[in-house]
N, C-alpha and C. Protein backbone atom coordinates (compact mmCIF):
# COMPACT_ATOMS: atom_id res chain seq x y z
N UNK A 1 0.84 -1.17 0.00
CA UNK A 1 0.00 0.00 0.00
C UNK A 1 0.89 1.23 0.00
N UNK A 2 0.13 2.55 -0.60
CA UNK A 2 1.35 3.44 -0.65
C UNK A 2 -0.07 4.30 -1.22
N UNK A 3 0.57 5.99 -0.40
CA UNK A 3 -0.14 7.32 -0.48
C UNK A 3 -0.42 7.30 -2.26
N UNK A 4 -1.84 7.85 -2.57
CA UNK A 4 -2.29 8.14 -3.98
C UNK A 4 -0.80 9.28 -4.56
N UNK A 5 -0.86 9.16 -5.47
CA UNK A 5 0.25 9.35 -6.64
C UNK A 5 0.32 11.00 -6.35
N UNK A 6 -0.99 11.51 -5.98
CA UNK A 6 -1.04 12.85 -6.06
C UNK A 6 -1.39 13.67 -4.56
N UNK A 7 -1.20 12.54 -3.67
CA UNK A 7 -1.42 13.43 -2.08
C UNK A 7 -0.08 13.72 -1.84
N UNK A 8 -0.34 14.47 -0.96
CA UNK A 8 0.73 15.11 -0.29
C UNK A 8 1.72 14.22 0.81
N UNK A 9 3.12 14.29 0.54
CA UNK A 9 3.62 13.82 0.96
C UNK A 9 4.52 14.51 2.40
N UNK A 10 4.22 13.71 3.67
CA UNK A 10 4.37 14.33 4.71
C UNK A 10 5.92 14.60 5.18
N UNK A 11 6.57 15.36 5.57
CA UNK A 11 8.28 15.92 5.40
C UNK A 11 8.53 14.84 6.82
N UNK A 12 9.76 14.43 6.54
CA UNK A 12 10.82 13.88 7.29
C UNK A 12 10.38 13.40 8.58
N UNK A 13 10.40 14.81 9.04
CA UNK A 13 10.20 14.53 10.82
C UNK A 13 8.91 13.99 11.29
N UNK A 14 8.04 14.03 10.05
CA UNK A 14 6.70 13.86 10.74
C UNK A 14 6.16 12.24 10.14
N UNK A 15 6.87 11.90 9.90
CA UNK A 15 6.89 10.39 9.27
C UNK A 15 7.12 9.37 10.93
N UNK A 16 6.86 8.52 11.27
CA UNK A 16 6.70 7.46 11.35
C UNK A 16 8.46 6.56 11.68
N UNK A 17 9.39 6.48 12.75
CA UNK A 17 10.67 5.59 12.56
C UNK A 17 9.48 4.01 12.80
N UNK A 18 10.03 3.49 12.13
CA UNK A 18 10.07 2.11 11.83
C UNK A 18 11.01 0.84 11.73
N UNK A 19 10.83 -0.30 11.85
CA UNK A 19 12.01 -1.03 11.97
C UNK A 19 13.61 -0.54 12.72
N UNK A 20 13.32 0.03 13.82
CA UNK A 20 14.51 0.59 14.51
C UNK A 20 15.29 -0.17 14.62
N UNK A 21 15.48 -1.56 14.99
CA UNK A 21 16.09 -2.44 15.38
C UNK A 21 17.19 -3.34 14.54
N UNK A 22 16.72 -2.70 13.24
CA UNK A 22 17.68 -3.10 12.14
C UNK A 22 19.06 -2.29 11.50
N UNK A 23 19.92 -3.03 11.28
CA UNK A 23 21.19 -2.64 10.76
C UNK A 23 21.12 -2.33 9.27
N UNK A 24 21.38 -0.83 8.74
CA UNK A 24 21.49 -0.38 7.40
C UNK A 24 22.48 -1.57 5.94
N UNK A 25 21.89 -2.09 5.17
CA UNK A 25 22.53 -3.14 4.76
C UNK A 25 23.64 -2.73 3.85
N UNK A 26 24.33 -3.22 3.12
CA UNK A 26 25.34 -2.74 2.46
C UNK A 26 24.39 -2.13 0.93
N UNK A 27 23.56 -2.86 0.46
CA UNK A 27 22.62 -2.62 -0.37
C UNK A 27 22.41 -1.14 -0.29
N UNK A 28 21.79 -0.62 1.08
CA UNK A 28 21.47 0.91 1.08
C UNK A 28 22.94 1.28 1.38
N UNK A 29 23.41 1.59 2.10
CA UNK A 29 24.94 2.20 1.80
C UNK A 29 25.43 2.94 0.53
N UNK A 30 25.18 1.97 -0.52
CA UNK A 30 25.39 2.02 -1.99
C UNK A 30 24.75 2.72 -2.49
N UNK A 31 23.10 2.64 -2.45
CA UNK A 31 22.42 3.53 -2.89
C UNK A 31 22.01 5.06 -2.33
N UNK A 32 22.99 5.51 -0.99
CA UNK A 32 23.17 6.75 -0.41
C UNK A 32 22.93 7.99 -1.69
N UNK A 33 24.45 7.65 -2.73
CA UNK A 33 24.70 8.21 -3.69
C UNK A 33 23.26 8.50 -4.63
N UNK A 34 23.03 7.93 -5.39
CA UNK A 34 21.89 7.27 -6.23
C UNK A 34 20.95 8.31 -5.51
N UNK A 35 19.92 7.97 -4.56
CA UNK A 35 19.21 9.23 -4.08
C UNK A 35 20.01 10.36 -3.56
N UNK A 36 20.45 10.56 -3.10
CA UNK A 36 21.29 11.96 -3.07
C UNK A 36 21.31 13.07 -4.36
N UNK A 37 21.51 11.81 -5.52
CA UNK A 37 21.65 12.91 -6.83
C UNK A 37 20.50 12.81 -7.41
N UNK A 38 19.17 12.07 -6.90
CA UNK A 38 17.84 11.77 -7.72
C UNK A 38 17.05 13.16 -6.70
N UNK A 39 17.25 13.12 -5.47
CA UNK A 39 17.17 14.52 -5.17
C UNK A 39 17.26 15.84 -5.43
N UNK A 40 18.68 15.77 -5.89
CA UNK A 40 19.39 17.21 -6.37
C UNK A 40 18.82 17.40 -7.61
N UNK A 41 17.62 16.53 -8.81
CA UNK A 41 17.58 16.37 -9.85
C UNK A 41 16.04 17.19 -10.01
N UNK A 42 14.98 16.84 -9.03
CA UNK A 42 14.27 17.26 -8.44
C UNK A 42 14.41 18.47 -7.75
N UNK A 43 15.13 18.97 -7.33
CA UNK A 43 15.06 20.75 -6.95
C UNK A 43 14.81 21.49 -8.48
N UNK A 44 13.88 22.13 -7.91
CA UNK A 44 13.70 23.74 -8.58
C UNK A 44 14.74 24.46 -8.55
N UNK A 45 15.21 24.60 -9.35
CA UNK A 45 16.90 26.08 -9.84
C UNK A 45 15.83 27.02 -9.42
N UNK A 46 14.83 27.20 -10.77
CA UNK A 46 14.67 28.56 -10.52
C UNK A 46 13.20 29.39 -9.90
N UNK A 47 13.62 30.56 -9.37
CA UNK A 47 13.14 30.76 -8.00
C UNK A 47 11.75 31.31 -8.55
N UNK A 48 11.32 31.69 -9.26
CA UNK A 48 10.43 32.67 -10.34
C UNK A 48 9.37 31.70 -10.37
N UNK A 49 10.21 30.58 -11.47
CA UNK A 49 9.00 29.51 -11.52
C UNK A 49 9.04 28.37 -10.07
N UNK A 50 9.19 28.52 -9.63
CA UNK A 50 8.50 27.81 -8.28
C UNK A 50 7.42 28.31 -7.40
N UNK A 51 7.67 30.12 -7.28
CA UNK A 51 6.90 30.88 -6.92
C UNK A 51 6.11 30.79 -7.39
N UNK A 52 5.55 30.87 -8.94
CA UNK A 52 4.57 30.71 -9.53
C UNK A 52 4.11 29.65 -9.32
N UNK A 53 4.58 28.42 -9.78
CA UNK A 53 4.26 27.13 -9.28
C UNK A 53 3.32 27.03 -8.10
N UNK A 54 3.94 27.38 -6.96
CA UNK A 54 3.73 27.30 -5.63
C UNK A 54 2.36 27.91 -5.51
N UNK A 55 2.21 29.53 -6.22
CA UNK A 55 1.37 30.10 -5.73
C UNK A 55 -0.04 29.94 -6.89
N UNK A 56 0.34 29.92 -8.16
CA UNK A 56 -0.39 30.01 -9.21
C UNK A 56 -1.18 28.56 -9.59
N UNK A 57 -0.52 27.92 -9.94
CA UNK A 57 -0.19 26.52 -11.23
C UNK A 57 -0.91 25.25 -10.15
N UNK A 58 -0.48 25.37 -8.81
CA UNK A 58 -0.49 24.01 -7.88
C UNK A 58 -1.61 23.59 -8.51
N UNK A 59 -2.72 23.97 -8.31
CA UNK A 59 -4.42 23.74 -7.78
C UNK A 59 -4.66 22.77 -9.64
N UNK A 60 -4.49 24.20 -10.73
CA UNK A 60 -4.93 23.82 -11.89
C UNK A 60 -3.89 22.25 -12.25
N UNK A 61 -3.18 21.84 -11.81
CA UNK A 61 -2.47 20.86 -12.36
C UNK A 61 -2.88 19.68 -11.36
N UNK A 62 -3.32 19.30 -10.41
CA UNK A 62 -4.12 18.48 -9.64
C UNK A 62 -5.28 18.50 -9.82
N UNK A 63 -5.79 17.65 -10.34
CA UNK A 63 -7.47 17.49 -10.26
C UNK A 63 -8.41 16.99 -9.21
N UNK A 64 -8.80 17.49 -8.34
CA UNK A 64 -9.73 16.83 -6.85
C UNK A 64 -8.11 16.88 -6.10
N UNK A 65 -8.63 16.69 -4.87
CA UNK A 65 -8.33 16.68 -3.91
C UNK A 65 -8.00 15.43 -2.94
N UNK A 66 -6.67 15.36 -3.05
CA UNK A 66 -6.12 13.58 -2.31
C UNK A 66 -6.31 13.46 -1.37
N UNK A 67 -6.73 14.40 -0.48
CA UNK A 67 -6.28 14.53 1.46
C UNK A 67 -7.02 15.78 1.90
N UNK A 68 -7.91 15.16 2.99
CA UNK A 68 -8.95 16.05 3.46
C UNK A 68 -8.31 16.31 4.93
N UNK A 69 -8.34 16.86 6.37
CA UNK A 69 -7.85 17.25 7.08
C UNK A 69 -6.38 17.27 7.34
N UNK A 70 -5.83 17.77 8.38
CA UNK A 70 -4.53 18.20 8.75
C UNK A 70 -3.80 17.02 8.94
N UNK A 71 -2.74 16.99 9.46
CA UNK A 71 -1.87 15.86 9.40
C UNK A 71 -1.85 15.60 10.87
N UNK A 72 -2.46 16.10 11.74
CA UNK A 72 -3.19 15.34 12.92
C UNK A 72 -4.41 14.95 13.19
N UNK A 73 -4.65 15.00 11.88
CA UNK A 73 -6.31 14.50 12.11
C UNK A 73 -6.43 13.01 11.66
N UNK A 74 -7.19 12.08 11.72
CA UNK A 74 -7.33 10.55 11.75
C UNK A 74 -6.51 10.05 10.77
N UNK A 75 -6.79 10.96 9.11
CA UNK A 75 -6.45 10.95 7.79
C UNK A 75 -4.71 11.03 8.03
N UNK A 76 -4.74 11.94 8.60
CA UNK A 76 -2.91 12.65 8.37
C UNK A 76 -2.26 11.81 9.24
N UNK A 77 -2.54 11.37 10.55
CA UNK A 77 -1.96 10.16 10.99
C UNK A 77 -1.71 8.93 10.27
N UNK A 78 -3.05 8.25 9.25
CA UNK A 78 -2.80 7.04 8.26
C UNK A 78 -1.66 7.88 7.48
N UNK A 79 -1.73 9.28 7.03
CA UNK A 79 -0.57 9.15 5.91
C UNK A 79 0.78 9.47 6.43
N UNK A 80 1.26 10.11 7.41
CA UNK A 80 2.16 9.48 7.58
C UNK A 80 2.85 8.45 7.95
N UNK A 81 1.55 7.47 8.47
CA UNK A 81 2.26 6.15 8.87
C UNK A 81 2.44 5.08 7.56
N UNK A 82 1.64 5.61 6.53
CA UNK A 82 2.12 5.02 5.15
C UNK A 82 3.60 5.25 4.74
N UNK A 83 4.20 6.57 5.34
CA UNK A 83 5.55 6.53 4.41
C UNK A 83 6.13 6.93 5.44
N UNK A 84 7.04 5.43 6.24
CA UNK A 84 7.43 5.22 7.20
C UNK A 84 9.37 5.69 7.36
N UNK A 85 9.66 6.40 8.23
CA UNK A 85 10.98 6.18 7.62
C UNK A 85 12.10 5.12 8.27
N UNK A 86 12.67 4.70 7.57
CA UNK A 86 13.36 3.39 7.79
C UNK A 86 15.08 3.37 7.47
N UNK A 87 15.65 2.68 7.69
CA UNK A 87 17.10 2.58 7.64
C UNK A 87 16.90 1.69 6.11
N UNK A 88 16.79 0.55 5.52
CA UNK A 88 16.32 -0.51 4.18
C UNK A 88 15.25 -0.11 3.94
N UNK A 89 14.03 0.52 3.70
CA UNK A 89 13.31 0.65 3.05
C UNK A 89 11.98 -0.25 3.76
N UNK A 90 10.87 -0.22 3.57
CA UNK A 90 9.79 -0.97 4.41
C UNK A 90 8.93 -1.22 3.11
N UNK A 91 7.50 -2.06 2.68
CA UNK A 91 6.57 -2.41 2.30
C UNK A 91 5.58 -1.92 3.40
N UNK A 92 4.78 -1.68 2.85
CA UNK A 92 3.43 -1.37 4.13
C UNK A 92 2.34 -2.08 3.61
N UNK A 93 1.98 -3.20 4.45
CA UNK A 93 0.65 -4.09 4.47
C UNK A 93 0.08 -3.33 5.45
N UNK A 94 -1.84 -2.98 4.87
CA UNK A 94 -2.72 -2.95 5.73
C UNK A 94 -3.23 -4.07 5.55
N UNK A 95 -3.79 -4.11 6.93
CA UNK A 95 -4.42 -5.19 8.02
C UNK A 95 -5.83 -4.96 8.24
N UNK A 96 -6.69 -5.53 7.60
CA UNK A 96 -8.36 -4.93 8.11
C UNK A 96 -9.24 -6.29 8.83
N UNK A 97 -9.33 -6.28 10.10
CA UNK A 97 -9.25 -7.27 11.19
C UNK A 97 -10.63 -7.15 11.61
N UNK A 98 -11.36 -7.69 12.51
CA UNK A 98 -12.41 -7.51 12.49
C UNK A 98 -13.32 -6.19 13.05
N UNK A 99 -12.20 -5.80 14.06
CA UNK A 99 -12.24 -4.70 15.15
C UNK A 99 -11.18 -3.61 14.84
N UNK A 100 -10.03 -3.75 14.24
CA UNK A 100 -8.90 -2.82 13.87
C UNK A 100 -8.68 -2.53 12.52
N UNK A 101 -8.05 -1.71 11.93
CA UNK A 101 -7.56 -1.44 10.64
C UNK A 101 -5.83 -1.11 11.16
N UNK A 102 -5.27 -1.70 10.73
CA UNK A 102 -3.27 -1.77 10.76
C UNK A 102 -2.75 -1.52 10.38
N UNK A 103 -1.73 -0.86 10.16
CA UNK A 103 -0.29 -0.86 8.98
C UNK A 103 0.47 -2.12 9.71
N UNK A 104 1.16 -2.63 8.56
CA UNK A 104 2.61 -3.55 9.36
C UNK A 104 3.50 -2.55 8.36
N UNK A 105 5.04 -3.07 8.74
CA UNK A 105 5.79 -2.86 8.06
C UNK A 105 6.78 -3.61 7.78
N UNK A 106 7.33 -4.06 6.68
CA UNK A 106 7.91 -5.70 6.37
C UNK A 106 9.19 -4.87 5.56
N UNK A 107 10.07 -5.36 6.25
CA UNK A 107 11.65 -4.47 5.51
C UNK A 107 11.73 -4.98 4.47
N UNK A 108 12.36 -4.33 3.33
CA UNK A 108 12.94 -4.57 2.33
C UNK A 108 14.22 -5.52 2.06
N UNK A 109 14.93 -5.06 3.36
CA UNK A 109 15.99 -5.87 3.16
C UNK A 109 15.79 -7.56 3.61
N UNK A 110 16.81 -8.55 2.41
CA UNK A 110 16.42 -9.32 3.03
C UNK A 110 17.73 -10.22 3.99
N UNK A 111 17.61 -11.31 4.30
CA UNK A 111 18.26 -12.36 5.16
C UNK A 111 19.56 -12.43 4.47
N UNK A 112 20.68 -13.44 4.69
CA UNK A 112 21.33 -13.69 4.18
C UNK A 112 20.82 -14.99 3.71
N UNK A 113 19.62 -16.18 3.96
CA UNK A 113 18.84 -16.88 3.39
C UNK A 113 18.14 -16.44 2.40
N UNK A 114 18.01 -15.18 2.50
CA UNK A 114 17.10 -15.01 1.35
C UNK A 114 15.49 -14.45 1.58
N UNK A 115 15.34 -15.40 3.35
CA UNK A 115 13.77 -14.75 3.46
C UNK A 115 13.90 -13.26 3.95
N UNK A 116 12.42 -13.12 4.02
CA UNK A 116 12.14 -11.68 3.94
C UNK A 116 12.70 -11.07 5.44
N UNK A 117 13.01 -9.56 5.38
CA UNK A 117 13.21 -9.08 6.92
C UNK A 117 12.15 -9.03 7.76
N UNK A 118 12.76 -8.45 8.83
CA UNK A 118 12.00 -8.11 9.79
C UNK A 118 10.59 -7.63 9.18
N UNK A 119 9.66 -7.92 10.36
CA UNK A 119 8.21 -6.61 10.56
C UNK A 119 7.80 -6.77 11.74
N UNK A 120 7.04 -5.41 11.66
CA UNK A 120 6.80 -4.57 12.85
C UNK A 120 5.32 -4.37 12.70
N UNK A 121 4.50 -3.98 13.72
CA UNK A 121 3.22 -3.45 13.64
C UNK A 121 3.57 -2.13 13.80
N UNK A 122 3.02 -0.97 12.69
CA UNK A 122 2.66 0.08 13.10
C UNK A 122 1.41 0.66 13.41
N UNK A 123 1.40 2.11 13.08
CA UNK A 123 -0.33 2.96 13.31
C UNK A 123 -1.59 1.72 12.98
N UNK A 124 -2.24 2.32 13.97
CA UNK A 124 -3.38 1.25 13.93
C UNK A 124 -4.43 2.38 14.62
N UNK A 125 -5.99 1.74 14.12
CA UNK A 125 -6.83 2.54 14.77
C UNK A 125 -8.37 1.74 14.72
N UNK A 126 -9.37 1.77 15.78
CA UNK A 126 -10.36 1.08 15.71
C UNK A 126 -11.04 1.06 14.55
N UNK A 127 -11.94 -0.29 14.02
CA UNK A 127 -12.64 -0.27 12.86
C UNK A 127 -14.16 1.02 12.70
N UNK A 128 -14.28 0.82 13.99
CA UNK A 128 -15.42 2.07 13.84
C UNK A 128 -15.47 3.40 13.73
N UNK A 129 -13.53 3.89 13.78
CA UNK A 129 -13.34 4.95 13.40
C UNK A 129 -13.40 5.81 11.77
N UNK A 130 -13.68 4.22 11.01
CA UNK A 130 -13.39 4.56 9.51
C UNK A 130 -14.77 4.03 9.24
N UNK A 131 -15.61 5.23 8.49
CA UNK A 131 -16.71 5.27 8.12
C UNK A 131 -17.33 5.00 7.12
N UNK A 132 -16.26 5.16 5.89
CA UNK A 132 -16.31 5.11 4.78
C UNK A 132 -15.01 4.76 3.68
N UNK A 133 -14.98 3.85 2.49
CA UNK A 133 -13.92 3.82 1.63
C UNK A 133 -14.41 4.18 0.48
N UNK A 134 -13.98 4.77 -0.26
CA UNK A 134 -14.24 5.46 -1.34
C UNK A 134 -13.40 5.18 -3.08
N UNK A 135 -14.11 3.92 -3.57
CA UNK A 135 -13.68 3.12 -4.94
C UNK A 135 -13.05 4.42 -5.57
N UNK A 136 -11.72 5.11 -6.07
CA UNK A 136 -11.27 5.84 -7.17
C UNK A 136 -10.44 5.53 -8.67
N UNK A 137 -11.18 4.31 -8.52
CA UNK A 137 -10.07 3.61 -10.06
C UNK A 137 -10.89 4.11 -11.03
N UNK A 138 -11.56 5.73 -10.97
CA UNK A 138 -11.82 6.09 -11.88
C UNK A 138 -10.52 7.19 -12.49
N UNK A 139 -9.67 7.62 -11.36
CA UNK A 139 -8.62 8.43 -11.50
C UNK A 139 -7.34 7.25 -11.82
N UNK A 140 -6.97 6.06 -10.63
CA UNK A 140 -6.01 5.54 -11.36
C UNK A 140 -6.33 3.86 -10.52
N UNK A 141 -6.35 2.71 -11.05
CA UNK A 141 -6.85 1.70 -10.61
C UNK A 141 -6.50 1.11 -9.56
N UNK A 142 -6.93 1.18 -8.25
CA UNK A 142 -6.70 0.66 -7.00
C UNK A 142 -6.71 1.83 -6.14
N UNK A 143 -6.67 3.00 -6.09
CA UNK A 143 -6.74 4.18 -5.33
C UNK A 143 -8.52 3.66 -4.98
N UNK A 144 -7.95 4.23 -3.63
CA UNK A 144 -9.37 4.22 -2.85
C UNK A 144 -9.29 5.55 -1.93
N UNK A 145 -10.19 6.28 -1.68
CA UNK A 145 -10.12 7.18 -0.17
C UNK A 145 -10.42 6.37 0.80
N UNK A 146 -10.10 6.64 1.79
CA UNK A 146 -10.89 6.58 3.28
C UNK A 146 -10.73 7.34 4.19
N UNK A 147 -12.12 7.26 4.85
CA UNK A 147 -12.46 8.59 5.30
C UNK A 147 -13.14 8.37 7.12
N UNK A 148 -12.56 8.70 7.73
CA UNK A 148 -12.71 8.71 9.01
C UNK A 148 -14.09 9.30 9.80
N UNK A 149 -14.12 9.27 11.38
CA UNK A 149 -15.38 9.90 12.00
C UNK A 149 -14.80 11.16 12.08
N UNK A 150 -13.87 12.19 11.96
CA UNK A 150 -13.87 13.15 12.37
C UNK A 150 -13.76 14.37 11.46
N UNK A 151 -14.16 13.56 9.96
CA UNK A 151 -14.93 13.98 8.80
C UNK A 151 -13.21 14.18 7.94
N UNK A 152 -11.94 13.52 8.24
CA UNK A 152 -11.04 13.67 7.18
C UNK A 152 -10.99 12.68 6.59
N UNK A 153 -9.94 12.59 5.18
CA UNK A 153 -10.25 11.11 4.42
C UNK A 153 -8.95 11.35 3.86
N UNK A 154 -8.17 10.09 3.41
CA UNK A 154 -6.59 10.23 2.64
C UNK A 154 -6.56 9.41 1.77
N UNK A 155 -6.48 9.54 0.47
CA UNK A 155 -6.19 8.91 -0.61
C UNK A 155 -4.73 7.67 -0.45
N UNK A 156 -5.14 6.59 -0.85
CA UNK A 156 -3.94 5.46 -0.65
C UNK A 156 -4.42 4.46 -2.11
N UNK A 157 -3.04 3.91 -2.25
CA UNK A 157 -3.23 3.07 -3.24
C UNK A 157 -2.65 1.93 -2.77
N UNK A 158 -3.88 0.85 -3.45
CA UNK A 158 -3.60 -0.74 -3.00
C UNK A 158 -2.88 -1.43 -3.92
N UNK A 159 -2.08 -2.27 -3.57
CA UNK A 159 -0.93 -2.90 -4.71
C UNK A 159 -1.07 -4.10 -4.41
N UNK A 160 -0.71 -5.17 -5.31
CA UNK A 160 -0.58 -6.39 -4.94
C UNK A 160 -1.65 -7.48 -5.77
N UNK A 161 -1.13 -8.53 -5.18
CA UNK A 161 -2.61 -9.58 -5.28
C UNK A 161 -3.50 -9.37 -4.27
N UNK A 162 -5.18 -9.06 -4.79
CA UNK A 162 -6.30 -9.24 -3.88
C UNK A 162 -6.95 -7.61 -3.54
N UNK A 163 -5.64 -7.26 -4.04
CA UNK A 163 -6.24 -5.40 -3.71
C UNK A 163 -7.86 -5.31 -4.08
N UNK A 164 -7.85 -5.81 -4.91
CA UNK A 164 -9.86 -5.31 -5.71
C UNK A 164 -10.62 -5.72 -4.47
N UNK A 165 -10.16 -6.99 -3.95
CA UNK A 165 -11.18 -7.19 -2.60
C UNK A 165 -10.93 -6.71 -1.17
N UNK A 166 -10.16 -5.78 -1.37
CA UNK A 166 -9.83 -4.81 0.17
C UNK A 166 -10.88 -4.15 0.69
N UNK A 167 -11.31 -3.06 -0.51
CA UNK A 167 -12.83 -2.21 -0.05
C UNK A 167 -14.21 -3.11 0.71
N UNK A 168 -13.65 -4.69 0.17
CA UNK A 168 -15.21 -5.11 1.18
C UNK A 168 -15.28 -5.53 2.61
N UNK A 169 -13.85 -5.89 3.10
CA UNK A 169 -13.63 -5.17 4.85
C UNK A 169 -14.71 -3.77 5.31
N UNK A 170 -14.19 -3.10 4.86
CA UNK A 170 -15.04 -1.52 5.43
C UNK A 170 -15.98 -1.48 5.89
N UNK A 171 -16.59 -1.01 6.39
CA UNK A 171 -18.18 -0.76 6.50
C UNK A 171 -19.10 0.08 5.33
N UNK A 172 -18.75 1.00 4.44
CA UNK A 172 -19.39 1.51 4.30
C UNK A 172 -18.81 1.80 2.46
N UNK A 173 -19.04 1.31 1.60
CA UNK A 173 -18.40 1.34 0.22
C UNK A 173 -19.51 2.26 -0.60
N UNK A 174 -18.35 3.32 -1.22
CA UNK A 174 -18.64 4.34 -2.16
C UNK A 174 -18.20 4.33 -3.37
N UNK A 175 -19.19 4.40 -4.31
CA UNK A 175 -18.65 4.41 -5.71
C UNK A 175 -18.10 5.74 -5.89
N UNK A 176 -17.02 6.02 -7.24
CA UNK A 176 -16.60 7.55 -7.48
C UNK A 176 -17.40 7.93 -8.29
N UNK A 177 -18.85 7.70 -8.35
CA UNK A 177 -20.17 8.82 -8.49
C UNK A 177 -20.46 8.90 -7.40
N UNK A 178 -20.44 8.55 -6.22
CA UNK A 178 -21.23 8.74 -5.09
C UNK A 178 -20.36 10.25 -4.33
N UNK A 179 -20.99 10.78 -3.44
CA UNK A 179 -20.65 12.49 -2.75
C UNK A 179 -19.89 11.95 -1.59
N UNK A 180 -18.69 12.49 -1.25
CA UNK A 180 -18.05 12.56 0.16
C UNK A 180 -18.83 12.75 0.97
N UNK A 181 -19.31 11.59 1.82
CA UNK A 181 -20.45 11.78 3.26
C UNK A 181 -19.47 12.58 4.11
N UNK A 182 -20.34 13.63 4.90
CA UNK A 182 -19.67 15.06 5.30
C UNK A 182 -19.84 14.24 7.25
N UNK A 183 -19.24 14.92 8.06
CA UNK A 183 -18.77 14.51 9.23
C UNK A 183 -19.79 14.97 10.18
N UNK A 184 -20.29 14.52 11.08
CA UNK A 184 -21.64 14.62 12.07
C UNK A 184 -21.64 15.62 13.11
């Protein structure tokens, strides 16, 4: 699972440590470089058009809206616990249980066998807090919203085998003709 293509992605500090307990592998070591300069590639030079960007352009070049409340609200907690930060890199499985909804987090790196690393349970929150999921594979196939009791909702995309049958956990399934049910 991983934040819709077009929400906002939450800065550094406000992410989520994960897998603490693990040793950085030689694998990432290597690839220090590699993002370092995929970074530098990604900055804006120039200052004119970013401003504009920033202030003008954002809105018209996004269509709808990925992420409904603040990043302490039910929503902004799931998204930063989607993009966890880690020493190897993490996978994030949600967990939809009968009573809970889960993140795990399953390292990237693997064994010197070969099997998979470590995982961890992360953010988790009761099932009755999430009111609604919201089908969006009309924008890109497997994006769903979900949308909490305290009326926020965060765009995520499901990957994998079985994703199509995730939305029928939920309680409450919305087609993308149906209206964002508004908060009580």
């Amino acid at each position: 699972m991983t934040l819709a293509a077009r929400a906002p992605v939450p800065g550094r500090f406000r992410r989520p440590r994960a897998l603490r307990s693990e040793r950085r592998t030689l694998h990432s070591w290597l690839m220090l470089p590699v993002e370092a300069v995929a970074r530098l590639m990604t900055i804006t030079w120039n200052p004119v058009d970013a401003f504009f960007e920033a202030v003008f352009w954002r809105d018209a070049k996004r269509p709808g809206k990925p992420f409904h409340g603040g990043w302490n609200s039910m929503a902004g907690r799931l998204a930063r616990a989607v993009v966890p930060r880690t020493r190897n890199g993490a996978h994030v499985v949600m967990q939809v249980t009968g009573h809970h909804l889960r993140l795990a987090y399953v390292s990237s790196a693997r064994t010197l066998t070969g099997a998979p690393g470590a995982v961890e349970l992360g953010w988790y929150t009761d099932l009755r807090d999430v009111t609604w999921i919201r089908d969006r594979s009309d924008v890109v196939g497997g994006n769903h919203e979900i949308g909490f009791v305290d009326g926020s909702w965060c765009s995520v995309h499901f990957v994998g085998d079985g994703w199509s049958r995730m939305p029928d956990a939920f309680p409450l399934r919305l087609s993308h003709l149906d209206a964002i049910p508004t908060a009580r």
